[in-house]
C-alpha atoms as a PDB file:
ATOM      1  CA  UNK A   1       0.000   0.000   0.000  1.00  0.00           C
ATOM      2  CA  UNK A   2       1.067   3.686  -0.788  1.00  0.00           C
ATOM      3  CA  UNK A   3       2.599   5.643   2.509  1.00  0.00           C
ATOM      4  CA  UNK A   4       0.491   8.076   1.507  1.00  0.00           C
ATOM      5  CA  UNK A   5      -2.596   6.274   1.341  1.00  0.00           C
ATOM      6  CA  UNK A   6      -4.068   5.090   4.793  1.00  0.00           C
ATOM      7  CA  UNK A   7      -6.747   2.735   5.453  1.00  0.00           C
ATOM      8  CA  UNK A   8      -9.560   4.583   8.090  1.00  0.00           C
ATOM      9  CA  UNK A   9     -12.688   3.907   9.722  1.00  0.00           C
ATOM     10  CA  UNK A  10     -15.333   6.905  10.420  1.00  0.00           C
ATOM     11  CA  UNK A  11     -17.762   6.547  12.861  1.00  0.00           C
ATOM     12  CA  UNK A  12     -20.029   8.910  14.437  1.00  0.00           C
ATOM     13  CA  UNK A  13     -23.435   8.849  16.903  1.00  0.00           C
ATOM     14  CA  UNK A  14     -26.233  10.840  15.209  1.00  0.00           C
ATOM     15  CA  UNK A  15     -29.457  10.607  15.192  1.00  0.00           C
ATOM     16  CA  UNK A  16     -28.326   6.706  14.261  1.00  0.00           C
ATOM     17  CA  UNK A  17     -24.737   5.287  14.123  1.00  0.00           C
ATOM     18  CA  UNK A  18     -22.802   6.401  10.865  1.00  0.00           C
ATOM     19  CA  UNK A  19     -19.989   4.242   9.613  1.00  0.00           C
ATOM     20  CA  UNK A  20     -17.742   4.341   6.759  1.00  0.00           C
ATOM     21  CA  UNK A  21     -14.110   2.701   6.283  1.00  0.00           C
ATOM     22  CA  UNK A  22     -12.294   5.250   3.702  1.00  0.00           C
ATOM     23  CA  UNK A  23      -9.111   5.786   2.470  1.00  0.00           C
ATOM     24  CA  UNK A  24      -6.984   8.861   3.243  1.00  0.00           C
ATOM     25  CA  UNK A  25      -4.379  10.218   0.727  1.00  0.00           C
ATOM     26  CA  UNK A  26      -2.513  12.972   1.790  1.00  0.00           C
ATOM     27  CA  UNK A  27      -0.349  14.686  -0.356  1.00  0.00           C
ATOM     28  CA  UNK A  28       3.661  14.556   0.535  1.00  0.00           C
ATOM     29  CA  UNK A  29       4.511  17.879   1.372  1.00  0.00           C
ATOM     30  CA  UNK A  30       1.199  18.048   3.600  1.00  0.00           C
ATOM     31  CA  UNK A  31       3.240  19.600   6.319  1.00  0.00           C
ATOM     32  CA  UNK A  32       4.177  22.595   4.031  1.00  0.00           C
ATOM     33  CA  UNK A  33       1.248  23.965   3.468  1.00  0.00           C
ATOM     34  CA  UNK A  34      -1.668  25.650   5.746  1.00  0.00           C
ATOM     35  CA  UNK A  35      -4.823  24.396   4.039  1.00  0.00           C
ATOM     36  CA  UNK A  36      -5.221  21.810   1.208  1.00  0.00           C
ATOM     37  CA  UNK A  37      -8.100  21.320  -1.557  1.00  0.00           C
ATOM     38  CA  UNK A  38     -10.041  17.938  -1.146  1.00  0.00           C
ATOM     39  CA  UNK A  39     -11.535  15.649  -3.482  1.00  0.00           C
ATOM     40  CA  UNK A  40     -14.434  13.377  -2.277  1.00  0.00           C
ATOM     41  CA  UNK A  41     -14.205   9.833  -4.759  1.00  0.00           C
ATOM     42  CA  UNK A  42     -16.636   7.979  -4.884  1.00  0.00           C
ATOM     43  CA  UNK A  43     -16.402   4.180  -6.358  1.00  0.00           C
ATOM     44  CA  UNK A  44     -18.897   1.897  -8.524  1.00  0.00           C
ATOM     45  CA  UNK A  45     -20.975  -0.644  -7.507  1.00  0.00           C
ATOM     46  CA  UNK A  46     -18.892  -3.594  -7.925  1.00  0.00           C
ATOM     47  CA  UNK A  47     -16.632  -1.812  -4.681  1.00  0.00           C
ATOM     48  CA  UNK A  48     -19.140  -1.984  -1.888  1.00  0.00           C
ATOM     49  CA  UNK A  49     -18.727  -4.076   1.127  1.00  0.00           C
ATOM     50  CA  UNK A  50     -15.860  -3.765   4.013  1.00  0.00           C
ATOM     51  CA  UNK A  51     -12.767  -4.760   2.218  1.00  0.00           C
ATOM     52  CA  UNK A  52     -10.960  -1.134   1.372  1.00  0.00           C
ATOM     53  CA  UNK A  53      -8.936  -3.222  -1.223  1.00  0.00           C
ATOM     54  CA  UNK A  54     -11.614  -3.429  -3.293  1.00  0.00           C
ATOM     55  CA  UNK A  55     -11.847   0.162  -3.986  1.00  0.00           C
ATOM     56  CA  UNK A  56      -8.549   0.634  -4.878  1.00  0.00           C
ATOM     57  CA  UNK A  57      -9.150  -1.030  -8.739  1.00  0.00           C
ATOM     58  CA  UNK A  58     -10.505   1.866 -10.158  1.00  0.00           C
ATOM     59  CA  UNK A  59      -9.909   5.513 -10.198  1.00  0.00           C
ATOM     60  CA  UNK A  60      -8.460   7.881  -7.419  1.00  0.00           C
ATOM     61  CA  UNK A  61      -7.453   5.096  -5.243  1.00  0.00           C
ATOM     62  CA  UNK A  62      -6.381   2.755  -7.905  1.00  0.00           C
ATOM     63  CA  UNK A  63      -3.526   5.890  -9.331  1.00  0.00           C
ATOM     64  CA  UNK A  64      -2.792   6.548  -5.641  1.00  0.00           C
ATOM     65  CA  UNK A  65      -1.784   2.887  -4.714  1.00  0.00           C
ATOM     66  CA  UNK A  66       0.506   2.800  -8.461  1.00  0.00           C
ATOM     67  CA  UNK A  67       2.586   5.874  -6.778  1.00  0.00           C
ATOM     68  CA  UNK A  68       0.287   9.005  -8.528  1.00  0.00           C
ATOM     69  CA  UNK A  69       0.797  12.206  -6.400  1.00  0.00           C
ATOM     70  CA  UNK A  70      -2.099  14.388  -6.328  1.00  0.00           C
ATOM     71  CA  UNK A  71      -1.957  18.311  -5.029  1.00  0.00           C
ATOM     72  CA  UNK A  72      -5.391  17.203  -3.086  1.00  0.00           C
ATOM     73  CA  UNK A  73      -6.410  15.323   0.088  1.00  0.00           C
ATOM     74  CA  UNK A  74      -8.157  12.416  -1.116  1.00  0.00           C
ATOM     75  CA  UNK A  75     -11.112  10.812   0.675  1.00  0.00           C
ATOM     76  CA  UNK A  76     -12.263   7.505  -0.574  1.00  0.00           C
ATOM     77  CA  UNK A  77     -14.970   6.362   1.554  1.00  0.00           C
ATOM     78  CA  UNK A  78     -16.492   2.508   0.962  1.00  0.00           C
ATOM     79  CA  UNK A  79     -20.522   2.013   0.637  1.00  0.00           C
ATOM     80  CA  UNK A  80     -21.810  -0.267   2.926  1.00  0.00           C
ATOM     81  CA  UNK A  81     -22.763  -3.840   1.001  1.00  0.00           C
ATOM     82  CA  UNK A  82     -26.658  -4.039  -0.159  1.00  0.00           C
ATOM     83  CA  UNK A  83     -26.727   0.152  -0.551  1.00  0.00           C
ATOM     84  CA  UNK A  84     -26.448   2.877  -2.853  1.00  0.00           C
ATOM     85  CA  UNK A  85     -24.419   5.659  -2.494  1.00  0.00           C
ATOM     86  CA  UNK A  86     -27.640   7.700  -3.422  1.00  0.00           C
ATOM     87  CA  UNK A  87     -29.055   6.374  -0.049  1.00  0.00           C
ATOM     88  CA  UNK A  88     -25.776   7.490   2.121  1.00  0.00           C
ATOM     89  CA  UNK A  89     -25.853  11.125   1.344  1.00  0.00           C
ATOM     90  CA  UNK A  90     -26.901  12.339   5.100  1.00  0.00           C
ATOM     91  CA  UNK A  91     -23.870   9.882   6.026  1.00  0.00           C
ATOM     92  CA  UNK A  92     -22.011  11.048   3.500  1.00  0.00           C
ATOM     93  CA  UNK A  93     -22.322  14.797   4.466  1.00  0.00           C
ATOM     94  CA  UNK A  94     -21.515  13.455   7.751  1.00  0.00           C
ATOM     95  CA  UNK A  95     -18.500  12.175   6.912  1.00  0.00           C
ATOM     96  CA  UNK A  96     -17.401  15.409   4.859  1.00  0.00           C
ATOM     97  CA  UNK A  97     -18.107  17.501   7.785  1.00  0.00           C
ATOM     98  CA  UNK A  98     -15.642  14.877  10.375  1.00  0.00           C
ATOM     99  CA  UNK A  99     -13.026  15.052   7.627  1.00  0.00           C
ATOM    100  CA  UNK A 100     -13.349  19.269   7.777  1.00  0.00           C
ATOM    101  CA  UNK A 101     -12.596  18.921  11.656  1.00  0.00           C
ATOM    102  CA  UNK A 102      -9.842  16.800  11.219  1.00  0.00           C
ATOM    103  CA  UNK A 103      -8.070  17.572   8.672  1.00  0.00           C
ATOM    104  CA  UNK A 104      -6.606  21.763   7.193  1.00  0.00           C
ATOM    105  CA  UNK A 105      -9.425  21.584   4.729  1.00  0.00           C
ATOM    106  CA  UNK A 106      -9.721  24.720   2.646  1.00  0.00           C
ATOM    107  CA  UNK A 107     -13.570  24.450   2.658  1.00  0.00           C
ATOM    108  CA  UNK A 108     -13.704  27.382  -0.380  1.00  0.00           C
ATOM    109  CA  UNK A 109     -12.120  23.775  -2.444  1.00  0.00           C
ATOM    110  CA  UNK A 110     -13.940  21.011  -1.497  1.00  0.00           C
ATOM    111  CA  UNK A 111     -14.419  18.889  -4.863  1.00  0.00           C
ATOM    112  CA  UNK A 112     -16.773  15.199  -5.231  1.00  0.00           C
ATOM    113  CA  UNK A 113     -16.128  12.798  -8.220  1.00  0.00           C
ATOM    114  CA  UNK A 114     -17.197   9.013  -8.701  1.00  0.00           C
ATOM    115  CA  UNK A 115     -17.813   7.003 -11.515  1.00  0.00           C
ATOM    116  CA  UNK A 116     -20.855   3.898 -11.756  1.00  0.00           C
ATOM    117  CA  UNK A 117     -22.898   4.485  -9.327  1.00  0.00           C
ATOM    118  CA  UNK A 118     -20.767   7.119  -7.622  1.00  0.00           C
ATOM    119  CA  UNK A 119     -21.689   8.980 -10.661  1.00  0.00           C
ATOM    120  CA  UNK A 120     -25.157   8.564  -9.396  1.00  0.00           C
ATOM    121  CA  UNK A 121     -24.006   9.330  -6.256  1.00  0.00           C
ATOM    122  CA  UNK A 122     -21.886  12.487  -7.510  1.00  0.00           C
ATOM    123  CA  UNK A 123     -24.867  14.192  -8.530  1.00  0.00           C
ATOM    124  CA  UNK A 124     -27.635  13.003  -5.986  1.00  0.00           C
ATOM    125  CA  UNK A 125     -24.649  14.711  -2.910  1.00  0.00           C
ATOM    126  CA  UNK A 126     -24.293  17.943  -5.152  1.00  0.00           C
ATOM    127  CA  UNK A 127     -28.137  18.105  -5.417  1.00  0.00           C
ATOM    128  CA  UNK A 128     -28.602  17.590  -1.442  1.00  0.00           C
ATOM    129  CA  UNK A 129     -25.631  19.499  -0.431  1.00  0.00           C
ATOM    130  CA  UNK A 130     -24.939  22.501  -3.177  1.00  0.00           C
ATOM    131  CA  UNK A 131     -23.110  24.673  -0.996  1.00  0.00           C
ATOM    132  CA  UNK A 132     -20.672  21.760   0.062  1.00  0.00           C
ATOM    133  CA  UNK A 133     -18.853  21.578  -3.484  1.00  0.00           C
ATOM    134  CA  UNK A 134     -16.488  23.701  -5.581  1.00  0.00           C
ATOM    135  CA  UNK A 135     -17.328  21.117  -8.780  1.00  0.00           C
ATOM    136  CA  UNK A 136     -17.787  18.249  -9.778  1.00  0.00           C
ATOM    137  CA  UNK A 137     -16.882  15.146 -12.027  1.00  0.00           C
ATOM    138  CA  UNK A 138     -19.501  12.522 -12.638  1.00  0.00           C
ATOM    139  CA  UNK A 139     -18.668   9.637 -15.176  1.00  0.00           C
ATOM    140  CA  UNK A 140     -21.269   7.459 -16.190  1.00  0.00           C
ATOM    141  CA  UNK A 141     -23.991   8.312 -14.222  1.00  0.00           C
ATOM    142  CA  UNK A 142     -27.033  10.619 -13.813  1.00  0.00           C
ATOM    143  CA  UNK A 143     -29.283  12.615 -11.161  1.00  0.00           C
ATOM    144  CA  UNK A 144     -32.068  10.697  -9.339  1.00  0.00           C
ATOM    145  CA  UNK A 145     -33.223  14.129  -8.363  1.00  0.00           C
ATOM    146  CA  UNK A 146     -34.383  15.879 -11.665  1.00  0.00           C
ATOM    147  CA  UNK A 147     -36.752  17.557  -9.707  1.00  0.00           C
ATOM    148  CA  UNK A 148     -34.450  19.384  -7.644  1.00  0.00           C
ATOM    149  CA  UNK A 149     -31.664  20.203 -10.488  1.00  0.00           C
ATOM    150  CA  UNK A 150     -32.184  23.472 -10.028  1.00  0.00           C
ATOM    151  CA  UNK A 151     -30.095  23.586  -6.698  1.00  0.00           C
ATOM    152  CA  UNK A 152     -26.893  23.087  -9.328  1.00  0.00           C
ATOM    153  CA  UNK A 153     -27.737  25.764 -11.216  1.00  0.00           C
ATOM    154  CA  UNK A 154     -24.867  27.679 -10.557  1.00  0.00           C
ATOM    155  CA  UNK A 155     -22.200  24.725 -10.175  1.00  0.00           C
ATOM    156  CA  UNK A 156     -19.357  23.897 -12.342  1.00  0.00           C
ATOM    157  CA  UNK A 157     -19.413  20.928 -13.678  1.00  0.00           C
ATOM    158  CA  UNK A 158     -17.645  18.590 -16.126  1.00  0.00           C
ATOM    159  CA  UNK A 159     -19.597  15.372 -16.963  1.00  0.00           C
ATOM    160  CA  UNK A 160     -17.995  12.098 -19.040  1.00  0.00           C
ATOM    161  CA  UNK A 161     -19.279   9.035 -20.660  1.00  0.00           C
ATOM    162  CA  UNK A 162     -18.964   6.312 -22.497  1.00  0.00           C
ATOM    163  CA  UNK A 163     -20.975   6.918 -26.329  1.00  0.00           C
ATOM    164  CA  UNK A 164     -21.192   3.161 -26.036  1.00  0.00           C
ATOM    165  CA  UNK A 165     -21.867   2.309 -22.444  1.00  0.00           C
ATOM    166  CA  UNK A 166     -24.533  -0.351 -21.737  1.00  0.00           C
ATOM    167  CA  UNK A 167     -24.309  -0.909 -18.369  1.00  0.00           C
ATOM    168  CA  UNK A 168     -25.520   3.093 -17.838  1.00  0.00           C
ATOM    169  CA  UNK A 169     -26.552   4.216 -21.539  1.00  0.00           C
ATOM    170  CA  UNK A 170     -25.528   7.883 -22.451  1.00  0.00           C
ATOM    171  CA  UNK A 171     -29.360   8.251 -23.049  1.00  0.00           C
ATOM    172  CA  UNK A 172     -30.011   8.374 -19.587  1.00  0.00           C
ATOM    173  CA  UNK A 173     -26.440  10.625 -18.818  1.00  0.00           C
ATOM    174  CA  UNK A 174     -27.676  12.704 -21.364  1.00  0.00           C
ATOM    175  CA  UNK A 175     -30.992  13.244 -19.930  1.00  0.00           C
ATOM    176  CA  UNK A 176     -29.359  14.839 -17.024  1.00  0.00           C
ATOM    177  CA  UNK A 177     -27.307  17.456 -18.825  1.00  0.00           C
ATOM    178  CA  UNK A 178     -30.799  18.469 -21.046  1.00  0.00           C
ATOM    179  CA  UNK A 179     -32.333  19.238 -18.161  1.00  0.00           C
ATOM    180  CA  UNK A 180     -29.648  21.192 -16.723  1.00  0.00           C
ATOM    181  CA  UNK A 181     -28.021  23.278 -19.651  1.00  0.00           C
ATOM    182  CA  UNK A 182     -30.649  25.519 -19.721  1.00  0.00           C
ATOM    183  CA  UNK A 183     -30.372  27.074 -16.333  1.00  0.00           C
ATOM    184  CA  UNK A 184     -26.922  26.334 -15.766  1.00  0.00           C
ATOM    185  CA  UNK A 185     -24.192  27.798 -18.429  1.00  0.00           C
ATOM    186  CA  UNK A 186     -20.913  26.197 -16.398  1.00  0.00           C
ATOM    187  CA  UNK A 187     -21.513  22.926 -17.493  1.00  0.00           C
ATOM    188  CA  UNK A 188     -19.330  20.534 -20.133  1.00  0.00           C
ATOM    189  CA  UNK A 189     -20.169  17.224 -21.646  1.00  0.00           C
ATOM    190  CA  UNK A 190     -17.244  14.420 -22.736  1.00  0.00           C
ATOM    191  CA  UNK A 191     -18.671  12.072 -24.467  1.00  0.00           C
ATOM    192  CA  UNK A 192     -15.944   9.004 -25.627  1.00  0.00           C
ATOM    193  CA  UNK A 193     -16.600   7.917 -28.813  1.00  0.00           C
ATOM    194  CA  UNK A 194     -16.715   4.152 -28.965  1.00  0.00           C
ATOM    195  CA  UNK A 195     -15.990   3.735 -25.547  1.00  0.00           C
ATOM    196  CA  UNK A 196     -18.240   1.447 -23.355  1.00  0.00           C
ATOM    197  CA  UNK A 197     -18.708   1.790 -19.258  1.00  0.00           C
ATOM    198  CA  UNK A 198     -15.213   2.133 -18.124  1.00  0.00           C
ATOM    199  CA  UNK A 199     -14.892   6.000 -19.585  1.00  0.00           C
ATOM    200  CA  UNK A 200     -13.428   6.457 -16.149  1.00  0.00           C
ATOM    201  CA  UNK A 201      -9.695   5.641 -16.850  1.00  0.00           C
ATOM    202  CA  UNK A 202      -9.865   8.259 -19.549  1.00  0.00           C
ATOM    203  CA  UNK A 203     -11.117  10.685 -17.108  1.00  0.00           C
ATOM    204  CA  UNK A 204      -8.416   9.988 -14.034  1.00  0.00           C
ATOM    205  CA  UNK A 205      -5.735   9.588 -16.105  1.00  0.00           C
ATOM    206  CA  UNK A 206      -6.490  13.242 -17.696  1.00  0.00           C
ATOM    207  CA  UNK A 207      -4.384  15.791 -15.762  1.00  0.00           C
ATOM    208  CA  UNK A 208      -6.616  18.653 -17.159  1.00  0.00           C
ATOM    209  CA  UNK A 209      -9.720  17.192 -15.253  1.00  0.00           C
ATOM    210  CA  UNK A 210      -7.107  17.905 -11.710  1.00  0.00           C
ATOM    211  CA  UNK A 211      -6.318  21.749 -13.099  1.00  0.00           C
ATOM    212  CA  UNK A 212     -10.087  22.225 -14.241  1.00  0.00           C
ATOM    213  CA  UNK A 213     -10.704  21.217 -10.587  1.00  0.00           C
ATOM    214  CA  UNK A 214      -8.499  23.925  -9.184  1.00  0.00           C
ATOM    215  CA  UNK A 215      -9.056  26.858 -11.207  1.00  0.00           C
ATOM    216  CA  UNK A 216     -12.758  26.356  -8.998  1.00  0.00           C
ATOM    217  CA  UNK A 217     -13.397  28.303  -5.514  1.00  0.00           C
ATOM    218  CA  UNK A 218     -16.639  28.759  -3.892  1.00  0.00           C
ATOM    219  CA  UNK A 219     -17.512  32.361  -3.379  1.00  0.00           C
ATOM    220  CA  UNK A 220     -19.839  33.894  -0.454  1.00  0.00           C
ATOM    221  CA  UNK A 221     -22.361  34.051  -3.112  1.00  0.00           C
ATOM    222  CA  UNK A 222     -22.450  30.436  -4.285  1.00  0.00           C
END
């Protein structure tokens, strides 16, 4: 495993017991530097469960563990097996607001990505928590929450997915960004020709998608 990249467990009492193993990346000069950007990833379906290995195939985790340094913290967290990601956003949020206590979290750079059903999931925790998030990155998923798009309106976003992908068709990715170009002008669209689900390596292996991240700061009026 990557020194950098630490297996943790979150727990907290609320209104009901919230629990989520994770993993933590932290960058290597963390010491240097008084507040750090964070990226929330979010894995696919295939991922859930209680073994954090599992999450490290794909994506964020997957570049961190092959020696990939990142100017970000990097929180990883694993859905519990039998759930959706879409029905952990209150533990979720949770979890975001631990990892603000804990960690020098410049809150103005807070960023969420996930691919599959994190995609899902990427949108559904932008939707329920706007003025959490900088941007964000789905691939290959779409909002459950069409009816509450409008709390986005203002959010930068860059969406990807495969023209090919039958496991989540681009019909239904592309029914999310029709119903939110209209009201929201900050929003961009990769499509991969002739790729199929897995448009996510493209994606994490695309520096751009870590600088488009960063040229992104929440103002007071977001």
């Amino acid at each position: 495993m990557s020194n950098n990249q630490l297996e943790k467990t979150f727990e907290k009492q609320v209104t009901k017991t919230v629990s989520f193993k994770y993993l933590l990346y932290l960058p290597k000069n963390y010491e240097t530097q008084e507040k750090w950007p964070l990226i929330i990833f979010l894995h696919g379906m295939g991922e859930r469960g209680k073994n954090l290995d599992r999450i490290k195939k794909y994506g964020l985790p997957k570049l961190i563990e092959q020696g990939h340094d990142f100017p970000f913290i990097i929180i990883s967290p694993q859905c519990p097996r039998k759930t959706y990601w879409s029905m952990q956003l209150d533990n979720l949020n949770e979890l975001i607001t631990d990892i603000k206590e804990q960690y020098p979290i410049d809150t103005k750079r807070i960023y969420l990505t996930g691919m599959s059903m994190g995609g899902y999931g990427t949108w559904d925790l932008a939707i329920k928590f706007p003025k959490t998030f900088a941007a964000i990155a789905p691939i290959c998923g779409a909002a459950s929450m069409l009816g509450e798009i409008i709390f986005i309106k203002n959010m930068p976003i860059w969406a990807f997915h495969g023209e090919e992908d039958k496991v989540v068709p681009l019909a239904v990715g592309q029914q999310t960004i029709d119903f939110l170009k209209p009201i929201n002008k900050n929003i961009t669209f990769t499509i991969y020709p002739g790729v199929e689900h897995n448009s996510w390596d493209l994606t994490y292996n695309n520096p751009k998608l870590y600088e488009w991240f960063l040229e992104h700061k929440k103002s007071n009026l977001d």
